[in-house]
Protein backbone atom coordinates (compact mmCIF):
# COMPACT_ATOMS: atom_id res chain seq x y z
CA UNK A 1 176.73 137.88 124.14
CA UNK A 2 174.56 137.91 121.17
CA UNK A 3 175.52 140.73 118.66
CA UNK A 4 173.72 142.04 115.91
CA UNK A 5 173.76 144.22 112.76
CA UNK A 6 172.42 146.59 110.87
CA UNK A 7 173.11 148.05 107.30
CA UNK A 8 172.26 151.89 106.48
CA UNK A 9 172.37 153.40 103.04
CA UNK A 10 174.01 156.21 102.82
CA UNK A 11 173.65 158.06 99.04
CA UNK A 12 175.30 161.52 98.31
CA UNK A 13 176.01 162.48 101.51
CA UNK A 14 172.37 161.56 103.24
CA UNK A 15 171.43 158.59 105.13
CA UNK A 16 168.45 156.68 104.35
CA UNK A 17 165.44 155.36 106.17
CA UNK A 18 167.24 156.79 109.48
CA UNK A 19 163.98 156.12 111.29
CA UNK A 20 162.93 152.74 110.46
CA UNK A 21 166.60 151.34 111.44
CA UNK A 22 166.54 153.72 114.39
CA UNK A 23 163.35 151.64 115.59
CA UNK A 24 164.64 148.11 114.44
CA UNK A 25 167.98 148.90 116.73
CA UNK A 26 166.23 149.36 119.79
CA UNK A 27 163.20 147.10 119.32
CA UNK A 28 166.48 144.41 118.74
CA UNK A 29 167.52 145.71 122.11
CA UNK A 30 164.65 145.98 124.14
CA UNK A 31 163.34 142.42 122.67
CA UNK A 32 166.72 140.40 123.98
CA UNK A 33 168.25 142.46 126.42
CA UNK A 34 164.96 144.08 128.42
CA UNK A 35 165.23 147.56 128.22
CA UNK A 36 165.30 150.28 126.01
CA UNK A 37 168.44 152.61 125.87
CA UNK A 38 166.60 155.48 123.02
CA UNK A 39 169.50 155.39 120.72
CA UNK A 40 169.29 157.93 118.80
CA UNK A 41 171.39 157.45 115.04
CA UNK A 42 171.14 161.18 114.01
CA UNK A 43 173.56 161.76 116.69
CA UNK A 44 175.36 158.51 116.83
CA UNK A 45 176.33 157.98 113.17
CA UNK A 46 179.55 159.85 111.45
CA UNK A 47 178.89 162.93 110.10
CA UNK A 48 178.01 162.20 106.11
CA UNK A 49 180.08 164.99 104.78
CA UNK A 50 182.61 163.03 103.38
CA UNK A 51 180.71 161.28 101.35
CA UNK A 52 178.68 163.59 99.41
CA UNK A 53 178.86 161.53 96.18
CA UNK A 54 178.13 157.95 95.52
CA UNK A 55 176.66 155.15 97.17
CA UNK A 56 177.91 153.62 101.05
CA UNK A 57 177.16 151.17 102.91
CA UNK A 58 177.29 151.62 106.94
CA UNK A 59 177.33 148.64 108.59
CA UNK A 60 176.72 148.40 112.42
CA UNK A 61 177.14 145.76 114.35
CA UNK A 62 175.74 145.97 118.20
CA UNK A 63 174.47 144.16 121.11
CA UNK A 64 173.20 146.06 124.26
CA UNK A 65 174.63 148.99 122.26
CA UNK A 66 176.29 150.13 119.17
CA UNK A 67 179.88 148.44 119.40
CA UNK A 68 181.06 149.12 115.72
CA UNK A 69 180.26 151.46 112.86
CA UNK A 70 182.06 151.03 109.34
CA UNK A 71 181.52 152.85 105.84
CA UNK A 72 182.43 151.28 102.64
CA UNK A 73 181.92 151.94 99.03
CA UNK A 74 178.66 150.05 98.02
CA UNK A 75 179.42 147.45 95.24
CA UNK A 76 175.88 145.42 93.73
CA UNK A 77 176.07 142.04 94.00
CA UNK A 78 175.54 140.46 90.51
CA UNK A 79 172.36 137.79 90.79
CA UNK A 80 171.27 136.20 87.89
CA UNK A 81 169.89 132.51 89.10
CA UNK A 82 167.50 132.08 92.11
CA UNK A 83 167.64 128.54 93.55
CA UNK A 84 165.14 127.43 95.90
CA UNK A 85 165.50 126.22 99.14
CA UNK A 86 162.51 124.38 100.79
CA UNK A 87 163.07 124.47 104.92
CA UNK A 88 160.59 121.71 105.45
CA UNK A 89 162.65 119.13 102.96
CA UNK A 90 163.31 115.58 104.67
CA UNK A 91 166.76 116.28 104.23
CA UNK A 92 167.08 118.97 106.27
CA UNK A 93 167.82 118.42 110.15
CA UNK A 94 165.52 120.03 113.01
CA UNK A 95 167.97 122.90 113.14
CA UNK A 96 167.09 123.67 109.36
CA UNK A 97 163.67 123.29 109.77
CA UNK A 98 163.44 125.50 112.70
CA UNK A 99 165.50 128.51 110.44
CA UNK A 100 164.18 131.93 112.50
CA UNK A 101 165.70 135.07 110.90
CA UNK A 102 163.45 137.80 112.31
CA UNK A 103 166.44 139.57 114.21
CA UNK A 104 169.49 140.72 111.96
CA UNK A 105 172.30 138.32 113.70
CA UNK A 106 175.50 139.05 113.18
CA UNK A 107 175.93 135.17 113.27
CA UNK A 108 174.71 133.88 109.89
CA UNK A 109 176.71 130.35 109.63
CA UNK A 110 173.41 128.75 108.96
CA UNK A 111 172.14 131.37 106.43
CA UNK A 112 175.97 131.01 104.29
CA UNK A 113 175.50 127.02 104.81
CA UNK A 114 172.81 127.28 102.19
CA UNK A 115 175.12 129.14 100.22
CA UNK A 116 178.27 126.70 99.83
CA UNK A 117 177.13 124.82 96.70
CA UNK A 118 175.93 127.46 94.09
CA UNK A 119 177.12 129.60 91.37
CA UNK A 120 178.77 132.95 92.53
CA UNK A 121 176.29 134.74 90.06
CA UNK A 122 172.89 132.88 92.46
CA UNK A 123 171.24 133.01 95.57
CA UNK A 124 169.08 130.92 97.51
CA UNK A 125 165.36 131.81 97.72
CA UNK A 126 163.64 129.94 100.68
CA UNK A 127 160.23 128.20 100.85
CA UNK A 128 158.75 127.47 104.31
CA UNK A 129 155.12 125.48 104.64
CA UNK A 130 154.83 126.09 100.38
CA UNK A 131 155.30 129.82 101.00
CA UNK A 132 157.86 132.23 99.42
CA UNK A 133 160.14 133.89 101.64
CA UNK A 134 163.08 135.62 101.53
CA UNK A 135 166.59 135.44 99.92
CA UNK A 136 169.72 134.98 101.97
CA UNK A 137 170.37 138.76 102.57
CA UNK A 138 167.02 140.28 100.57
CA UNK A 139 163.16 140.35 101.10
CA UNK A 140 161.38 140.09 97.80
CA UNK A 141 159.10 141.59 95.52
CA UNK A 142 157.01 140.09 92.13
CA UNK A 143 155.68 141.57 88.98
CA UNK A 144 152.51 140.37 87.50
CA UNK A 145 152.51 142.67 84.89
CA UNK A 146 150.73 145.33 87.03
CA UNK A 147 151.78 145.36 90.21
CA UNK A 148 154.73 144.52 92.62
CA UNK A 149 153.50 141.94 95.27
CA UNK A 150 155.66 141.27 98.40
CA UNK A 151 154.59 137.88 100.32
CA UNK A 152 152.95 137.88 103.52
CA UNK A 153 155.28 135.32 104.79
CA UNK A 154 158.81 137.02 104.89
CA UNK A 155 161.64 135.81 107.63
CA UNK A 156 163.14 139.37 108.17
CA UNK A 157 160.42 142.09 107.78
CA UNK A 158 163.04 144.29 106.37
CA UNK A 159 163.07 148.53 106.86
CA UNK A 160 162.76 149.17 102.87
CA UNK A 161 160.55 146.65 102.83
CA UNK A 162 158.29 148.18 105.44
CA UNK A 163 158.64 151.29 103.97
CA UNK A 164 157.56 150.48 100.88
CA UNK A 165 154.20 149.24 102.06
CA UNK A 166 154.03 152.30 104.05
CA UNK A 167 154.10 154.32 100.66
CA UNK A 168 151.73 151.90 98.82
CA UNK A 169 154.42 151.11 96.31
CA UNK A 170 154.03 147.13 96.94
CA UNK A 171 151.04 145.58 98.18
CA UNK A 172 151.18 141.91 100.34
CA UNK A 173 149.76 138.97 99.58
CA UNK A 174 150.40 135.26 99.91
CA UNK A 175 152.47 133.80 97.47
CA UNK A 176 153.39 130.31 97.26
CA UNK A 177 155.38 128.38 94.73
CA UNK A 178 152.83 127.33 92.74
CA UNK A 179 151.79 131.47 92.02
CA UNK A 180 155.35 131.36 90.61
CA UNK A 181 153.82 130.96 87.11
CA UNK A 182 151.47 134.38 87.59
CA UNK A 183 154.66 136.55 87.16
CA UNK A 184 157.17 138.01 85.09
CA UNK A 185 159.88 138.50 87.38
CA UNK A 186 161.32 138.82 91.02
CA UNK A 187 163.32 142.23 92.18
CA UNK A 188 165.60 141.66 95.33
CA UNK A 189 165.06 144.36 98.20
CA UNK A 190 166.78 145.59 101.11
CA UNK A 191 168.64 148.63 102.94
CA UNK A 192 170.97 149.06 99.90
CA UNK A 193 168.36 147.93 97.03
CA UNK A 194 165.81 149.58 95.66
CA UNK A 195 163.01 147.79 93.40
CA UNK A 196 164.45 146.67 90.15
CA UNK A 197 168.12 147.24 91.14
CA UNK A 198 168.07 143.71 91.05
CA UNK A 199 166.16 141.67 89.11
CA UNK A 200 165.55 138.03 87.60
CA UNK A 201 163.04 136.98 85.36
CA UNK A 202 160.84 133.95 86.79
CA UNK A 203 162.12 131.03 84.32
CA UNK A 204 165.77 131.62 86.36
CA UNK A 205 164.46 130.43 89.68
CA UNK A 206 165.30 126.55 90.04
CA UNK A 207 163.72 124.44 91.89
């Protein structure tokens, strides 16, 4: 059976973004197993009062419902290098080419593939058709000196980064690699990140 996961902050005792996972949950559900079963987080989540200070990360892993729930102490991963990827390369096989990420699977052999021959201080930033996309566990955002620009062409449409947009704190355009130039640096996004937790200037992005 397919599984799937999904990451919640949780900071100083308060869960964030509760409704955007809520949604992405059972839209996952609905979308691969045909119905909708209205899970409802608030209720099915551990209570946060144990963890009133710091920052945690709940993972949950699911399939036609939640099967697993975990909270850990959050640790930052430490990026410094970008290395791009391009899906459409010659020597990547069809099963490259055809990379989909826009459920979270639990499987992701083919994502940590990309992963085996780089630093553990980089991370792979993928190009499909030209286009920016995504890291291998981030969407993206870029600074041109004035504003923060997301690309139109991400693989995961992640909850912070929707929710970002939402609050007209990014704006989306196309970006492709050639833009790369136009900016000053990248900042990594997701559940955990916020804009600028991580960030790399644009000359540390190898092609």
């Amino acid at each position: 059976m397919l599984r799937f996961i999904d990451t919640i902050k949780l900071a100083d005792g308060h869960y964030k973004l509760i409704g955007g996972h809520n949604k992405r949950i059972n839209d996952t559900i609905n979308h691969f197993f045909g119905f909708n079963p209205a899970i409802d987080l608030n209720s099915s989540l551990p209570e946060p009062g144990g963890y009133k200070s710091g920052v945690y990360k709940c993972r949950l892993t699911y399939s036609d419902r939640i099967e697993n729930i975990e909270i850990t102490p959050y640790i930052k991963r430490t990026i410094k290098v970008l290395k791009i990827i391009d899906l459409d390369s010659p020597v990547f096989s069809s099963e490259y080419k055809q990379f989909n990420y826009e459920f979270k699977y639990q499987d992701r052999t083919l994502i940590n593939s990309f992963l085996t021959e780089i630093g553990g201080l980089s991370d792979v930033l993928f190009v499909k058709n030209g286009l920016l996309t995504d890291t291998s566990f981030s969407n993206i955002i870029l600074f041109d000196g004035e504003e923060w620009i997301t690309p139109d062409t991400y693989l995961l449409n992640g909850v912070k980064r929707r929710h970002l947009l939402e609050n007209n704190e990014i704006i989306e355009k196309k970006v492709s690699i050639g833009d790369l130039s136009r900016f000053q640096k990248i900042s990594l996004i997701n559940a955990m990140l916020e804009p600028e937790d991580i960030t790399i200037d644009i000359c540390d992005i190898l092609f």
